[in-house]
Protein backbone atom coordinates (compact mmCIF):
# COMPACT_ATOMS: atom_id res chain seq x y z
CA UNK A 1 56.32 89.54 126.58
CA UNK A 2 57.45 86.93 129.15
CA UNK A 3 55.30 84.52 131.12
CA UNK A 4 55.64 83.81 135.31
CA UNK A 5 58.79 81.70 134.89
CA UNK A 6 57.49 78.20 136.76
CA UNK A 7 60.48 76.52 137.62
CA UNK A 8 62.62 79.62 138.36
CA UNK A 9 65.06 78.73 141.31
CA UNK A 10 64.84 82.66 142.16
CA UNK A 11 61.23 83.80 142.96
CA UNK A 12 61.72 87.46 144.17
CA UNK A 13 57.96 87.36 145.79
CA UNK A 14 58.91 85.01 147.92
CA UNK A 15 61.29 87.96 149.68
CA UNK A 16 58.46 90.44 150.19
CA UNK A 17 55.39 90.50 152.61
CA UNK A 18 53.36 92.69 150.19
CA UNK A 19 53.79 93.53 146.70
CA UNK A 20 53.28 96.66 144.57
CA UNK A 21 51.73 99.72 145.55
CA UNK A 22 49.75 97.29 148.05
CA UNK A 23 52.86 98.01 150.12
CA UNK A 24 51.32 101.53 150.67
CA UNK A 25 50.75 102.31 154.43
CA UNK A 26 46.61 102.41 155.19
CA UNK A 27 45.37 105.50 153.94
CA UNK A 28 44.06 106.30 157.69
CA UNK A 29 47.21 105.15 159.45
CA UNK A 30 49.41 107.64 157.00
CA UNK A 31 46.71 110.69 157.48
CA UNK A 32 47.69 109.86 161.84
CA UNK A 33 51.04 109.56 161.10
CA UNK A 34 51.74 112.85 159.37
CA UNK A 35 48.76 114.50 161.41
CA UNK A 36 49.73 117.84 163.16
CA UNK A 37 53.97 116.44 161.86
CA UNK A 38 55.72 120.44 162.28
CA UNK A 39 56.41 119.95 157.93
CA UNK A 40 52.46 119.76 157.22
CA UNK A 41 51.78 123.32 158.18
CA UNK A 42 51.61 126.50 157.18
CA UNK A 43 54.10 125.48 153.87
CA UNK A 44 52.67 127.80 151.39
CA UNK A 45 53.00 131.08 153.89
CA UNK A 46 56.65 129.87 154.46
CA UNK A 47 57.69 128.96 151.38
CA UNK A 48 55.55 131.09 148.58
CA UNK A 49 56.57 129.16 145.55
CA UNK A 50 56.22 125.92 146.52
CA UNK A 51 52.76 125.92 145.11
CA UNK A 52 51.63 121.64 145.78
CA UNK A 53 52.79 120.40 148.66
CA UNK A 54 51.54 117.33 151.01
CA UNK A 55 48.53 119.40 151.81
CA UNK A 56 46.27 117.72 150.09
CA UNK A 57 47.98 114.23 149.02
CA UNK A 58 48.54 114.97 145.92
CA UNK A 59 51.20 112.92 143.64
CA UNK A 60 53.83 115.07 143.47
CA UNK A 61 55.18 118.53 144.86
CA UNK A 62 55.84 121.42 142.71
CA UNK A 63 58.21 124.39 143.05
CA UNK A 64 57.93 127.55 140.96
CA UNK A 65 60.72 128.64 138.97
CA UNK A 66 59.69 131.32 136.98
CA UNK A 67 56.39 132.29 135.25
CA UNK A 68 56.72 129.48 132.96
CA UNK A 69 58.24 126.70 134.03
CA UNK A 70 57.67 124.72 137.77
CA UNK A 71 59.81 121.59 139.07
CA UNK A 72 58.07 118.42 139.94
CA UNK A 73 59.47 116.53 142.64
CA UNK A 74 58.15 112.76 143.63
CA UNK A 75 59.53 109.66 144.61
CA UNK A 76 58.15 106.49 144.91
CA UNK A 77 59.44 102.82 145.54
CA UNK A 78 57.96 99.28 146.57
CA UNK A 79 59.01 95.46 146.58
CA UNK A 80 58.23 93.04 143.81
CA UNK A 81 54.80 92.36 142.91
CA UNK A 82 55.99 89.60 139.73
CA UNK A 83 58.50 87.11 140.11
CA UNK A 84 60.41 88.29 136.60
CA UNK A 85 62.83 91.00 137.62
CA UNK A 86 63.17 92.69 134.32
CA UNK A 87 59.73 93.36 134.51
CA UNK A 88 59.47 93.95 138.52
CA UNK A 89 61.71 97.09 137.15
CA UNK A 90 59.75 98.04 134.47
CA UNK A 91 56.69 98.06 136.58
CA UNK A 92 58.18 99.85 139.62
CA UNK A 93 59.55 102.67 137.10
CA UNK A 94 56.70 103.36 135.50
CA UNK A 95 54.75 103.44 138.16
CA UNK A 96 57.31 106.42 139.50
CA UNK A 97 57.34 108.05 136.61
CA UNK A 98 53.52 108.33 136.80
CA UNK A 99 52.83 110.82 139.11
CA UNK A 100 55.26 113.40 137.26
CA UNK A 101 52.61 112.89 134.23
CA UNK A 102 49.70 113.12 137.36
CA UNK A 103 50.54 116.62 137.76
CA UNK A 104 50.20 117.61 134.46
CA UNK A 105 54.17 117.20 133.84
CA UNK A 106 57.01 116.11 131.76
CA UNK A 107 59.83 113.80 133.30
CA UNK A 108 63.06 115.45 133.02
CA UNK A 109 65.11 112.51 134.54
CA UNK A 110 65.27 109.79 137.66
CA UNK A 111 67.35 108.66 140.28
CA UNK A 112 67.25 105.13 141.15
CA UNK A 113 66.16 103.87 144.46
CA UNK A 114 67.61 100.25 145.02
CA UNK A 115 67.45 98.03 148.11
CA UNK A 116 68.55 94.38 147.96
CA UNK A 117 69.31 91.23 149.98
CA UNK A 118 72.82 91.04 148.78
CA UNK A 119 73.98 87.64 149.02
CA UNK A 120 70.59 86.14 148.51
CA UNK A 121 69.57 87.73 145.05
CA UNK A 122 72.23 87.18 142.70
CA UNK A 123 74.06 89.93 141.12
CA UNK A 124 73.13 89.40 137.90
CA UNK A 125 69.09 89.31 138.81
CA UNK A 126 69.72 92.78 140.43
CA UNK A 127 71.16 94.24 137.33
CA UNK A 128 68.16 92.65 135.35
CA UNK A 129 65.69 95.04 137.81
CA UNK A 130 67.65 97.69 137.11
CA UNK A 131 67.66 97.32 133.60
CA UNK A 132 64.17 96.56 133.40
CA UNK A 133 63.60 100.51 134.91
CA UNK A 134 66.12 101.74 132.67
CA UNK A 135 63.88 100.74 129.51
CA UNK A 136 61.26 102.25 130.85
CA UNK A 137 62.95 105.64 131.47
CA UNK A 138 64.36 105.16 128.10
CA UNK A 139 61.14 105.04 126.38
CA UNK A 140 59.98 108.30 128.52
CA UNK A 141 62.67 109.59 126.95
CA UNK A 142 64.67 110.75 130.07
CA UNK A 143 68.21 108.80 131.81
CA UNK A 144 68.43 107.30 135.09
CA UNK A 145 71.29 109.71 135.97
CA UNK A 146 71.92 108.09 139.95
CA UNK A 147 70.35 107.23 142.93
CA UNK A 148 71.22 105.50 146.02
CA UNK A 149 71.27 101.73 146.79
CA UNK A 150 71.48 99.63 150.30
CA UNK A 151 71.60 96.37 151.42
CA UNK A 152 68.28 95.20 152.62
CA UNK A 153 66.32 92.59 153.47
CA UNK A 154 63.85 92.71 150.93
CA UNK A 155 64.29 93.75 147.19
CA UNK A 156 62.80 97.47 146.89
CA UNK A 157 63.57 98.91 143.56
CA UNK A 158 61.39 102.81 142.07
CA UNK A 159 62.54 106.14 141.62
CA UNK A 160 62.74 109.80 142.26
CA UNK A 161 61.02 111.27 139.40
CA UNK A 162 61.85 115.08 138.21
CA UNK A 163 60.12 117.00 135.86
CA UNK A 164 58.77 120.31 134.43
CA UNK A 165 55.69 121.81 134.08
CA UNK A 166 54.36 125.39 133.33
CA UNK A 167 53.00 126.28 136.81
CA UNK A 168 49.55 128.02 135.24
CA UNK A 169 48.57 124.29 133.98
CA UNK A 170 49.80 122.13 137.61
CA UNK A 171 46.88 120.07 137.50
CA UNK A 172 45.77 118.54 141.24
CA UNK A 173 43.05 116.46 143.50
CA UNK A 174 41.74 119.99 144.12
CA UNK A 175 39.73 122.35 141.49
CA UNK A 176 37.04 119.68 140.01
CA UNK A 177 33.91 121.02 139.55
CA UNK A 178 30.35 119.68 140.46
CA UNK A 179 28.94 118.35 137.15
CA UNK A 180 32.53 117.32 135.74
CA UNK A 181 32.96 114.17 134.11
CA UNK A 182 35.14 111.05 135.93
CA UNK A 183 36.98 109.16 133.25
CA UNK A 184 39.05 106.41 134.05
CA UNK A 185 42.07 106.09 131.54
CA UNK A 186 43.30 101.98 132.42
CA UNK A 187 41.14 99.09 133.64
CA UNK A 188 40.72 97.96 137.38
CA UNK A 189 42.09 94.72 139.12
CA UNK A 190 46.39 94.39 139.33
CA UNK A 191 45.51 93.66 143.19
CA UNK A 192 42.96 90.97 142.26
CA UNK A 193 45.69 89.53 139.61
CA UNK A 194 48.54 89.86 142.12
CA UNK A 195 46.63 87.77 144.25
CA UNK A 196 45.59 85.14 142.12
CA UNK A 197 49.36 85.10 140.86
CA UNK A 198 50.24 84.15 143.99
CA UNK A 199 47.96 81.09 144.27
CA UNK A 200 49.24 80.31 140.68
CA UNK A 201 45.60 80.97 139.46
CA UNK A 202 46.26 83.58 136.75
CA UNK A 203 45.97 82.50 133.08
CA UNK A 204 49.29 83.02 131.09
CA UNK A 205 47.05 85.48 128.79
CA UNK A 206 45.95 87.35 132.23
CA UNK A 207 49.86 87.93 133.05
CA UNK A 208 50.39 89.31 129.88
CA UNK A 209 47.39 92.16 130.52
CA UNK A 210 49.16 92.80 133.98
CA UNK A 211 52.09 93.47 132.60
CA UNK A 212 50.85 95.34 129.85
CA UNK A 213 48.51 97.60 131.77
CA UNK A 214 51.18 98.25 134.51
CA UNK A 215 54.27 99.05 132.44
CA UNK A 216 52.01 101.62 129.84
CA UNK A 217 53.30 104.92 130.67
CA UNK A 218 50.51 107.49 131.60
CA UNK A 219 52.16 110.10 129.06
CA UNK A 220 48.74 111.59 128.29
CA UNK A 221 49.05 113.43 131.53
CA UNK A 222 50.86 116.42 129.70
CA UNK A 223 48.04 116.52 127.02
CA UNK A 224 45.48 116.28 129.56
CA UNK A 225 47.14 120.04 131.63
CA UNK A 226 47.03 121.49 128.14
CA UNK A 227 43.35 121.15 127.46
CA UNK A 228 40.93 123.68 128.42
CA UNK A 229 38.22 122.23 131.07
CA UNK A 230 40.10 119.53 132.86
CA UNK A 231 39.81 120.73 136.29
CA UNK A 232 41.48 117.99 138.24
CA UNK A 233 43.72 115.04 137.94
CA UNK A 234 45.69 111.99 139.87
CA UNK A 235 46.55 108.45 139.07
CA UNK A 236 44.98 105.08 141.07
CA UNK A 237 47.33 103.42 142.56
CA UNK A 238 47.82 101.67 146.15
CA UNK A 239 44.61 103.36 147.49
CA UNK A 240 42.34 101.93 145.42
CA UNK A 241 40.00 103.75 143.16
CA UNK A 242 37.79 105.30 146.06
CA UNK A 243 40.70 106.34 148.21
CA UNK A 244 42.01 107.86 145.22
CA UNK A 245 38.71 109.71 144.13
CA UNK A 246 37.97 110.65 147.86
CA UNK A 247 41.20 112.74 147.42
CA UNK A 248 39.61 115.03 144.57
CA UNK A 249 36.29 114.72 146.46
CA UNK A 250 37.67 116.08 149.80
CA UNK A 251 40.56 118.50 147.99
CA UNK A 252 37.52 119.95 145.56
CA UNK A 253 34.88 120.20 148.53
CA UNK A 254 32.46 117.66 146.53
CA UNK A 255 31.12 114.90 146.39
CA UNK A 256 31.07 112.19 143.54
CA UNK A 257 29.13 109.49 142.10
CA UNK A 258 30.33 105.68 140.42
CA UNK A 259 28.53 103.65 138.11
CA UNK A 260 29.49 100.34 139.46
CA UNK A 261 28.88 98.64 135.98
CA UNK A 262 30.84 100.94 134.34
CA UNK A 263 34.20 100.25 135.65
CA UNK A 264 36.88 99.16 133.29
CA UNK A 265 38.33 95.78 134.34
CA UNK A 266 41.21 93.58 133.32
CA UNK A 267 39.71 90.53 131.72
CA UNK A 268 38.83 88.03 134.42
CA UNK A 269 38.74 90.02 137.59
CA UNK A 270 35.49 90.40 138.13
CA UNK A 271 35.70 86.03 138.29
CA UNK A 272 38.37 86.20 140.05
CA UNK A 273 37.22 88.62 143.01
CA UNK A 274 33.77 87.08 143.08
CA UNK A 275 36.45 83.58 144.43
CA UNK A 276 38.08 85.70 146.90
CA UNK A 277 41.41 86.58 145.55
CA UNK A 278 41.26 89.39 147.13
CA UNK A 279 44.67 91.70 148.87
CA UNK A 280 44.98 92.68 152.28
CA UNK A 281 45.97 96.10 151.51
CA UNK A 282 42.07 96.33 149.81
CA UNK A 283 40.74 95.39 153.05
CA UNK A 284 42.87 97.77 155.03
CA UNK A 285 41.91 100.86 152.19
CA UNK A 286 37.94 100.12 153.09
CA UNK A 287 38.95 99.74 156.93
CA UNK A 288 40.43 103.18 155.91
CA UNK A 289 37.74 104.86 154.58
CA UNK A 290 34.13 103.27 154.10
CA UNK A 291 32.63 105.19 156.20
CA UNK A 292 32.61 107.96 153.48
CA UNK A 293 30.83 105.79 150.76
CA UNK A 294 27.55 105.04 150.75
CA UNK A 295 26.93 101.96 148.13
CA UNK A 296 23.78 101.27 146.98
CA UNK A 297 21.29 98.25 147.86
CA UNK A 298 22.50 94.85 146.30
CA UNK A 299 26.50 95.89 146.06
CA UNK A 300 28.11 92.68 147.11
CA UNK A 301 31.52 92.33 149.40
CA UNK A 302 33.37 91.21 146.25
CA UNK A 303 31.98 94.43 143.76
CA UNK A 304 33.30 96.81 146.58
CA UNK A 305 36.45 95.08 146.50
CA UNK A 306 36.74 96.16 142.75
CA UNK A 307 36.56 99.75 143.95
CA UNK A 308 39.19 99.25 147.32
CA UNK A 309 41.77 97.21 144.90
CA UNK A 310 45.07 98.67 144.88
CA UNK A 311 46.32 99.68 141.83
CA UNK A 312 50.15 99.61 140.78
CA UNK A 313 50.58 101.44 137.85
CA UNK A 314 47.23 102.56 137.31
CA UNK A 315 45.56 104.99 135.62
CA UNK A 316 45.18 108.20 135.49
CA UNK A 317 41.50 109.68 136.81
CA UNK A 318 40.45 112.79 135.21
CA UNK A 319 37.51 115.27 136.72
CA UNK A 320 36.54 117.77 133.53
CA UNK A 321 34.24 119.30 132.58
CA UNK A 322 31.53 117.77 129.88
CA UNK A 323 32.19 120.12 127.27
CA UNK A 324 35.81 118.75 127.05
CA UNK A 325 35.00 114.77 127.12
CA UNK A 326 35.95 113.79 123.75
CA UNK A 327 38.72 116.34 124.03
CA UNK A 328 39.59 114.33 126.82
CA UNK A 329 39.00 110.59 125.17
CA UNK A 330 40.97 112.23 122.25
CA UNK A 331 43.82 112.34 123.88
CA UNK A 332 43.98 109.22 126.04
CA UNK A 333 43.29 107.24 122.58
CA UNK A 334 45.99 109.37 120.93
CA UNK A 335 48.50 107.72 123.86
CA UNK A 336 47.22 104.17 123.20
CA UNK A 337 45.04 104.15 126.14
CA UNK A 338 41.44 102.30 124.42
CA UNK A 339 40.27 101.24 127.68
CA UNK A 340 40.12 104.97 128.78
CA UNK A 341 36.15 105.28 129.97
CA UNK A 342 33.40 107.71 131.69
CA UNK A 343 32.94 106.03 135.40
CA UNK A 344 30.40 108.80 136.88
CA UNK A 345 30.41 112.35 138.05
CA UNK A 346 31.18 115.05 140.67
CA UNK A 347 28.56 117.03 142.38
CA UNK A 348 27.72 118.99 145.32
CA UNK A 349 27.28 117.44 148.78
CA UNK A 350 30.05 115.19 150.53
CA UNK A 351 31.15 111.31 150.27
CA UNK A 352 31.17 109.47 147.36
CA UNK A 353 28.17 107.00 146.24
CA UNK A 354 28.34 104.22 144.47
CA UNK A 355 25.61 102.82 142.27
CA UNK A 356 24.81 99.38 140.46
């Protein structure tokens, strides 16, 4: 696994104001934005089998085939959030591919979305990003079989994602259920580390868990939509965990709870966000919407920014019920994922809360 090259002429950071999914747009500037848009109504009455559309935010759309089988449809792109483009590919890809295994899916194949400063990236660093993405689809087992590029003035690499799923299993933010279990299946912090990378701060050993946490395909997703009691499902990413969870909470009519001191973190970041490396896009996400948490007495500015980091490549967060936890651990340790942990609860009432 490579290391933050130190003397590389090319730094492909240095071409993009944000990084990751902490590119996203504010979670309360895109809910204005797409507010009352003439494509955010009445989608299910016009079009019966599209059965997830942007109703409720969730990570991909769906489209019924037939009885057994439903297309998922999602795209997603962003500029580099590592200097190394091999692995500024890898992580944009699978972070795509993610929200096809959100939904309870199986990637079929991608299309490559590819924007570059020609001229000022060198060809043969723009074929490295692409070839970083095309391991990654490789080891989903699917081909990159187009896409689209332009010339642009910032390097923005992802992908269109298609898959297939059986339409009785779709799994979305909606359907949890109060007294289901919310387990977390990777640790928290690739905003904290982004920042800190950026300062030069982050250990060669804390690189190495960044890139291993945000390239680990979330394949347990399929697993997950097979097994009886998981109600609900999405993956954290630029929203932060809250944002994320406020999704199920306001898509399932519920409210939820987090153990604060439960939270799986990427070694370091608690250290780290305690100093201040902290993003801009987690200040914009609580900006967004704190006003629906309600944190408990002693919380400090730096723990909520644990919970308002934004995640690329994160994990998935699944609402099930109890009966079906170790099901559920089962199968995230079955996909490698040995961080996968129990963060709290839904229940009835509105908001989420957040305790020590």
């Amino acid at each position: 696994m490579s290391t933050p090259p130190p003397n590389d002429p090319i730094r492909l950071t240095q071409f993009s104001h944000g990084g990751g999914c902490g590119c996203k747009i504010a979670p309360a500037v895109l809910r204005d934005i797409l507010a009352d848009t003439p494509f955010a109504s009445n989608l299910a009455a016009a079009y019966p089998d599209l059965l997830v559309g942007i109703e409720h935010g969730d990570d991909a759309a769906v489209y019924r085939l037939n009885d057994e089988q439903a297309i998922v449809a999602t795209t997603d792109f962003f500029m580099p959030i590592v200097d190394d483009p091999f692995e500024f590919g890898r992580i944009a890809a699978t972070n795509a591919l993610s929200d096809v295994y959100a939904m309870g899916g199986r990637p079929l194949f991608a299309l490559a979305i590819v924007g570059m400063p020609i001229g000022k990236l060198s060809n043969d660093v723009i074929r490295q990003i692409l070839a970083g993405g095309e391991s990654v689809c490789k080891a989903a087992g699917i081909p990159i079989a187009g896409g689209h590029s332009i010339d642009a003035p910032e390097p923005i690499y992802g992908l269109v994602g298609i898959g297939v799923v059986d339409p009785r299993k779709v799994k979305q933010n909606g359907g949890g259920q109060a007294g289901d279990c919310l387990i977390l299946g990777k640790p928290l912090g690739v905003g904290i580390y982004s920042a800190a990378l950026k300062k030069g701060l982050l250990s060669p050993d804390q690189y190495a868990s960044m890139i291993a946490a945000t390239t680990q395909l979330n394949t347990a997703g399929a697993d997950l939509a097979d097994t009886a009691g998981v109600h609900a499902m999405t993956d954290i990413t630029g929203f932060g965990l809250l944002g994320h969870l406020l999704e199920i909470t306001r898509a399932s009519k519920l409210s939820a709870q987090v153990e604060l001191g439960r939270l799986p973190l990427l070694p370091g970041v608690d250290e780290l966000a305690r100093s201040g490396h902290i993003t801009g896009a987690s200040q914009r996400n609580w900006a967004s919407y704190g006003s629906e948490v309600q944190f408990a007495d002693g919380i400090a500015d730096w723990q909520r920014a644990l919970l308002t980091d934004p995640q690329t490549s994160g994990g998935l967060l699944v609402s099930c019920a109890p009966a079906s936890r170790d099901a559920v651990f089962d199968i995230f340790r079955r996909h490698g994922f040995d961080r996968a942990t129990e963060i709290g609860q839904l229940q009835a009432g509105h908001n989420v809360a957040v305790a020590p």
